[in-house]
C-alpha atoms as a PDB file:
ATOM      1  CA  UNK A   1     -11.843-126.359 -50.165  1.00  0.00           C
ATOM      2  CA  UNK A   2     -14.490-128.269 -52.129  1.00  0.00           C
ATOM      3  CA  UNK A   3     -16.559-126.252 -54.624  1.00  0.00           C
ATOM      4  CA  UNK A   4     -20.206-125.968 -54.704  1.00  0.00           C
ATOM      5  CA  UNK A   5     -22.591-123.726 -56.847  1.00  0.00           C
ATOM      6  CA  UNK A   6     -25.661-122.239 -55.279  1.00  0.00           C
ATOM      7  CA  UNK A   7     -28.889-122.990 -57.208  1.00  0.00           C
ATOM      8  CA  UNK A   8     -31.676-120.270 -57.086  1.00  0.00           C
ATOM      9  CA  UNK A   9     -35.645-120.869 -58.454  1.00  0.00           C
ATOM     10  CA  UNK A  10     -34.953-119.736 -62.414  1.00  0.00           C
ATOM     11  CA  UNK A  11     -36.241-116.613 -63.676  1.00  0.00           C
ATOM     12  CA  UNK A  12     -38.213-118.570 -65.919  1.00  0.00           C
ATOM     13  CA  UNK A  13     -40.199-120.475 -63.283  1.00  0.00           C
ATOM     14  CA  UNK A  14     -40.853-117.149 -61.076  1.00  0.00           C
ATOM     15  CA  UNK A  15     -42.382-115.419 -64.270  1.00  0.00           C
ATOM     16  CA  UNK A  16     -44.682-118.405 -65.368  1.00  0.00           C
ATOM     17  CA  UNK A  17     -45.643-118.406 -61.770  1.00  0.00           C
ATOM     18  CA  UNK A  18     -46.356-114.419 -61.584  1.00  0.00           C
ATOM     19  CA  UNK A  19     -48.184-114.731 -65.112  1.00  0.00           C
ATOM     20  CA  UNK A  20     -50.554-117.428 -64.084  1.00  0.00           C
ATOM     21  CA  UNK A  21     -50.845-116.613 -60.472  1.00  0.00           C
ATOM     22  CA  UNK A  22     -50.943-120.253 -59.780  1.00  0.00           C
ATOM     23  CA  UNK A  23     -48.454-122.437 -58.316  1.00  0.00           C
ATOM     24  CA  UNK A  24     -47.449-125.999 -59.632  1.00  0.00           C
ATOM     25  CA  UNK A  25     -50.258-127.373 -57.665  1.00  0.00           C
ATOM     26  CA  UNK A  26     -53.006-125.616 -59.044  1.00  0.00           C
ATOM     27  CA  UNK A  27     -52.953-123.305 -55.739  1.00  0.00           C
ATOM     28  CA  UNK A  28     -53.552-119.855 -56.046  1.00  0.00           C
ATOM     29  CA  UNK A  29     -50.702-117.671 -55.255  1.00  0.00           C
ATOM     30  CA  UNK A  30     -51.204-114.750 -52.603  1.00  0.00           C
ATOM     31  CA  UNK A  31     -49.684-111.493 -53.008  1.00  0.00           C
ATOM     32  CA  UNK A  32     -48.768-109.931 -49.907  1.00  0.00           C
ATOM     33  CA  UNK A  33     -47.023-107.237 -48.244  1.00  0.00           C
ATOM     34  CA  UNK A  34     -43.898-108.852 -46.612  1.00  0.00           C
ATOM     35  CA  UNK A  35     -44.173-109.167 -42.812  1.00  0.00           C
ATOM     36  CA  UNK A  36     -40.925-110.807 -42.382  1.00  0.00           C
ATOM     37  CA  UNK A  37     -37.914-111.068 -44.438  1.00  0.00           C
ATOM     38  CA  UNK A  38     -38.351-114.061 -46.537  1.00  0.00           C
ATOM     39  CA  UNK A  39     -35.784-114.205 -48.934  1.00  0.00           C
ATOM     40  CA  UNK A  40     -36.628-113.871 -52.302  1.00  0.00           C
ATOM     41  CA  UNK A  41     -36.310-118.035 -53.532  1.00  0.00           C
ATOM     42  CA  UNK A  42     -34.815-116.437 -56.842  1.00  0.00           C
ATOM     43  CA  UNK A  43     -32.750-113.458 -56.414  1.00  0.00           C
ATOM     44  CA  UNK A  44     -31.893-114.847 -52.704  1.00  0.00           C
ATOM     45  CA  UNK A  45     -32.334-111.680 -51.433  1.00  0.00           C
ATOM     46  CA  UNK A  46     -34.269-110.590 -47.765  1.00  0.00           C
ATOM     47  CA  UNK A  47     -37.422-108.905 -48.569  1.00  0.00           C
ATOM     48  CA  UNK A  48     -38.312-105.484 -46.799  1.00  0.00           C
ATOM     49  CA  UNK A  49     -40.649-105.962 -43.972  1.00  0.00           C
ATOM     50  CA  UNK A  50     -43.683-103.706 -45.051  1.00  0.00           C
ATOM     51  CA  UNK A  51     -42.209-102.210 -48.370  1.00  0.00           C
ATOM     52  CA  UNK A  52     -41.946-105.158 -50.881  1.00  0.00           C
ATOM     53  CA  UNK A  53     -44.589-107.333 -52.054  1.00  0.00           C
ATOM     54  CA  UNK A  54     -44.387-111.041 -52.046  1.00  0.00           C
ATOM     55  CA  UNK A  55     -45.891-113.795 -53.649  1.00  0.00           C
ATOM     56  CA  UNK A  56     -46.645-117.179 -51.191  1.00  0.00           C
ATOM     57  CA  UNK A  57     -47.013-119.515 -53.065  1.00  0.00           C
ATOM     58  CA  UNK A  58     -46.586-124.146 -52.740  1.00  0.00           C
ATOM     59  CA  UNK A  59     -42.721-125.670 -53.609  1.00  0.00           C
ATOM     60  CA  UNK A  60     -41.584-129.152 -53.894  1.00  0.00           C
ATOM     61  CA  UNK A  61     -37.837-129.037 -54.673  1.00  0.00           C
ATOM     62  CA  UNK A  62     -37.594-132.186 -55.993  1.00  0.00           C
ATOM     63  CA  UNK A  63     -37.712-133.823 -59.336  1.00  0.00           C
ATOM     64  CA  UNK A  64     -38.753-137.770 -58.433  1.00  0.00           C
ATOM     65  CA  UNK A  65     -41.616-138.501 -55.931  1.00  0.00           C
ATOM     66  CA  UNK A  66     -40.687-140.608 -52.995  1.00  0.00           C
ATOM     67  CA  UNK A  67     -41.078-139.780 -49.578  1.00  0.00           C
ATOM     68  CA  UNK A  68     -38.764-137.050 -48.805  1.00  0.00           C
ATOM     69  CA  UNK A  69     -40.422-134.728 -51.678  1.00  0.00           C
ATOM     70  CA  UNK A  70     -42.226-132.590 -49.973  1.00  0.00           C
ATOM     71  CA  UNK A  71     -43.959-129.581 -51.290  1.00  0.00           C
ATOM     72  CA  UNK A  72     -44.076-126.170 -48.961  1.00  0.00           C
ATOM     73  CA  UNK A  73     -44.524-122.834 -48.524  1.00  0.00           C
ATOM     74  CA  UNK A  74     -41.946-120.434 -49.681  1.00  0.00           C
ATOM     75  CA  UNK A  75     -42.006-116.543 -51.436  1.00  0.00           C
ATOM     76  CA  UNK A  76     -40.578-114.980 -54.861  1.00  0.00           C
ATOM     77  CA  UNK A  77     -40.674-111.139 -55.459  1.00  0.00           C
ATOM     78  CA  UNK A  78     -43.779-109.768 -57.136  1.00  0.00           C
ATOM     79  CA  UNK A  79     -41.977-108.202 -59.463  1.00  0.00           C
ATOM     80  CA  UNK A  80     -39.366-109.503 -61.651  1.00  0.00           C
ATOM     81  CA  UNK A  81     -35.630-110.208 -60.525  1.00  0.00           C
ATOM     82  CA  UNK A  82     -32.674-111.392 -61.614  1.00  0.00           C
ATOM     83  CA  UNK A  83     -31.488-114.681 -60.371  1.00  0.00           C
ATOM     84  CA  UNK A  84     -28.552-114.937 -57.546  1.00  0.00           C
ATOM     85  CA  UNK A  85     -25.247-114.685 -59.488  1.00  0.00           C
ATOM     86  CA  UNK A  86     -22.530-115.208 -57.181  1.00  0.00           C
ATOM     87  CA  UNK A  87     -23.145-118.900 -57.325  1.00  0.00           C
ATOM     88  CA  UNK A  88     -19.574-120.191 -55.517  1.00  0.00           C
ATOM     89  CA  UNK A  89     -20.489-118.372 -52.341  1.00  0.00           C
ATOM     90  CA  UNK A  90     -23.981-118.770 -50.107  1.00  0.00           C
ATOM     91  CA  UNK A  91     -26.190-115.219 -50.029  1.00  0.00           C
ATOM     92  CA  UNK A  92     -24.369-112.890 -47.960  1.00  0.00           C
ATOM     93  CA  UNK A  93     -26.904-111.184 -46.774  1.00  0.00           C
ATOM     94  CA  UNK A  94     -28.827-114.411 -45.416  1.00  0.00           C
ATOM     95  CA  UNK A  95     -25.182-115.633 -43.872  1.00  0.00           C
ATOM     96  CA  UNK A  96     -24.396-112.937 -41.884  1.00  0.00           C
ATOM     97  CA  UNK A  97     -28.026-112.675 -40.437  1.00  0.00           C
ATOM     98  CA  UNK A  98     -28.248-115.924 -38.460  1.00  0.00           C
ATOM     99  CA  UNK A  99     -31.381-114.357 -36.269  1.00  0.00           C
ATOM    100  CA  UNK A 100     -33.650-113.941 -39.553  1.00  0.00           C
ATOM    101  CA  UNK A 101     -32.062-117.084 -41.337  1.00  0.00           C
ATOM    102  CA  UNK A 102     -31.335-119.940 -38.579  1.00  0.00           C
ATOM    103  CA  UNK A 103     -30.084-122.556 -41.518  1.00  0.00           C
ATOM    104  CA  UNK A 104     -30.244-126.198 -41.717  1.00  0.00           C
ATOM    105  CA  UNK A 105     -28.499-128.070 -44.537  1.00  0.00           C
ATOM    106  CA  UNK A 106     -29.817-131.247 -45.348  1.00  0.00           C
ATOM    107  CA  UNK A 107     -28.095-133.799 -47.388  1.00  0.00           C
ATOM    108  CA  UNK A 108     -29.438-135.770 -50.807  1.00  0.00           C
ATOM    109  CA  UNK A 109     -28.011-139.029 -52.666  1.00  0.00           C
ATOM    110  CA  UNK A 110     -28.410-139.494 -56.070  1.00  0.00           C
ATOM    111  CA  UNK A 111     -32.097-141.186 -55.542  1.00  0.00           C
ATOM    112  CA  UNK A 112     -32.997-138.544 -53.361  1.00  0.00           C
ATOM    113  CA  UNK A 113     -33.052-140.056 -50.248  1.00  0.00           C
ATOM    114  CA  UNK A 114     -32.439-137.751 -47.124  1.00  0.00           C
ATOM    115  CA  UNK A 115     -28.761-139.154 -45.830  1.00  0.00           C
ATOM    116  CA  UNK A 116     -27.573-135.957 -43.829  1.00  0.00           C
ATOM    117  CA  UNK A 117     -28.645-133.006 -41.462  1.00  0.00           C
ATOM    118  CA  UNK A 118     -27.162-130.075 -40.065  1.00  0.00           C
ATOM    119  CA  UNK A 119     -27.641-127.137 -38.119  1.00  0.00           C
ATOM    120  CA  UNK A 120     -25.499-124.251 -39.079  1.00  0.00           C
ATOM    121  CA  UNK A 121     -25.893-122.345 -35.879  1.00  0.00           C
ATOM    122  CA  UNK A 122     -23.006-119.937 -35.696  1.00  0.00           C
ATOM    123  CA  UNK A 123     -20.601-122.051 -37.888  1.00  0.00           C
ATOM    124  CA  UNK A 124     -19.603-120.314 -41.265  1.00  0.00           C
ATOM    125  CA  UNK A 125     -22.119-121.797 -43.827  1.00  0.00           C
ATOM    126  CA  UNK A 126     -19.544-121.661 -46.799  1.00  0.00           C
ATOM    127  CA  UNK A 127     -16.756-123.668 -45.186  1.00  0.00           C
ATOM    128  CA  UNK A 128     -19.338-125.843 -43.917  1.00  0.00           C
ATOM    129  CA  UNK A 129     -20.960-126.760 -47.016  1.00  0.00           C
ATOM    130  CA  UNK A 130     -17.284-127.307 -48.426  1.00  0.00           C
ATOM    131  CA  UNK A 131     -16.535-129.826 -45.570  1.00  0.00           C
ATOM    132  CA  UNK A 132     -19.695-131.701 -45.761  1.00  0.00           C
ATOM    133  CA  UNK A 133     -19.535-132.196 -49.489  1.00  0.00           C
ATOM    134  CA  UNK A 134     -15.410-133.054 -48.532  1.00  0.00           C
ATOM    135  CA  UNK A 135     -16.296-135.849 -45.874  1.00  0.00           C
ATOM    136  CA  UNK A 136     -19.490-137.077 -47.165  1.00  0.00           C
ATOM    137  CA  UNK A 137     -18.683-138.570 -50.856  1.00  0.00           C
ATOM    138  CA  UNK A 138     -22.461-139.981 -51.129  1.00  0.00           C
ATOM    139  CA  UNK A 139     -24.262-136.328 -50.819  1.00  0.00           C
ATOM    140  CA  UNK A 140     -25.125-135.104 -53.749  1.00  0.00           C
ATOM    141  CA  UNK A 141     -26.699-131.782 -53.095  1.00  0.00           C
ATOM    142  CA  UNK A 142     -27.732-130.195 -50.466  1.00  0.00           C
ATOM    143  CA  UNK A 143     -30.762-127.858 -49.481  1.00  0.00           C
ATOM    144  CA  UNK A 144     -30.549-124.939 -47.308  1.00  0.00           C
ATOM    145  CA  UNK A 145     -33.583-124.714 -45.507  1.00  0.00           C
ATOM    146  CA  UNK A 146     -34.938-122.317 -42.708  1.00  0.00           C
ATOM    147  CA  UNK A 147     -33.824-124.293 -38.998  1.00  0.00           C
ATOM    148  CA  UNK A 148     -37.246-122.605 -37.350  1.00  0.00           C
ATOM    149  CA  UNK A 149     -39.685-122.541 -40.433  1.00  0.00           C
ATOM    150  CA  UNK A 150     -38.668-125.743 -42.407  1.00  0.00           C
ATOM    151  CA  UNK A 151     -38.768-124.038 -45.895  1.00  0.00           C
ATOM    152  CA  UNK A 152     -36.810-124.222 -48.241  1.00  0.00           C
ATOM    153  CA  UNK A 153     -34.309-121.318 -49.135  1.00  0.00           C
ATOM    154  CA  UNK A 154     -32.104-122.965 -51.986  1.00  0.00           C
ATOM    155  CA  UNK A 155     -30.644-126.219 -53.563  1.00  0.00           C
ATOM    156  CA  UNK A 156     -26.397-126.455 -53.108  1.00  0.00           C
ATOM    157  CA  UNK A 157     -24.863-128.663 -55.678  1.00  0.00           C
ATOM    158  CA  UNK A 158     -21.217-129.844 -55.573  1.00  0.00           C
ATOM    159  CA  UNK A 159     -19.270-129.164 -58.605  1.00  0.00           C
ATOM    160  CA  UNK A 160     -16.656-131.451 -59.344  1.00  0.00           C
ATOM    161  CA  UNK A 161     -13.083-130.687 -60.271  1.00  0.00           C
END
């Protein structure tokens, strides 16, 4: 089974984010009382419908602009969390609940360029990562996104042996 390392938002960008209350677009960020359950883009973690408090605020995933960086919206905790740490394995808690989290993965090369979709559906995300990363030399990383919503949830890299 092929490797790959889950890649949360850092710590570092959520806090410069909740300091400034402005997003990397010179949006301003809403705080909110969740209404759904998210997750969290940095501890990967469902929020609490109606206890937590978000923060919505604009994303683009990507570090050069072409035409498959696109920006959207997606939420961080109000308050400060630690990062996802089980990095070999996708969030748990988003797996297992396939009605709040439909997942697509979509496939990168090296220049960025889209190359590969897929619909997780009721497939088991973690041995499907490790096959499309095993039959698919040219993906680089992949992003999990929400199969409904569109937004982004987290960046999967391979790790090489």
């Amino acid at each position: 089974m092929i490797q790959f390392k889950i890649v949360p938002l850092s710590k570092e960008y959520a806090s410069k984010i909740r300091a400034t209350m402005v997003d990397e677009f010179g949006n301003e960020v809403v705080s909110q009382t969740a209404t759904g359950f998210g997750p969290c883009r940095v501890s990967l973690k469902p929020f609490q419908p109606r206890v937590d408090t978000r923060l919505l605020l604009s994303h683009k995933p990507f570090c050069i602009d072409n035409a498959f960086a696109q920006s959207g919206p997606i939420f961080i905790n109000k308050k400060e969390v630690e990062p996802y740490a089980d990095i070999n394995r996708f969030p748990p808690e988003i797996k297992v609940d396939k009605q709040n989290f439909p997942l697509t993965l979509i496939g990168y090369d090296q220049r960025q360029n889209m190359i590969f979709t897929r619909l997780v559906g009721e497939d088991d995300v973690d041995v499907l990562i490790s096959e499309i990363f095993q039959k698919n030399e040219e993906i680089a990383y992949l992003h999990a996104r929400n199969a409904e919503a569109g937004c982004f949830i987290c960046k999967i890299e391979r790790v090489k042996a």
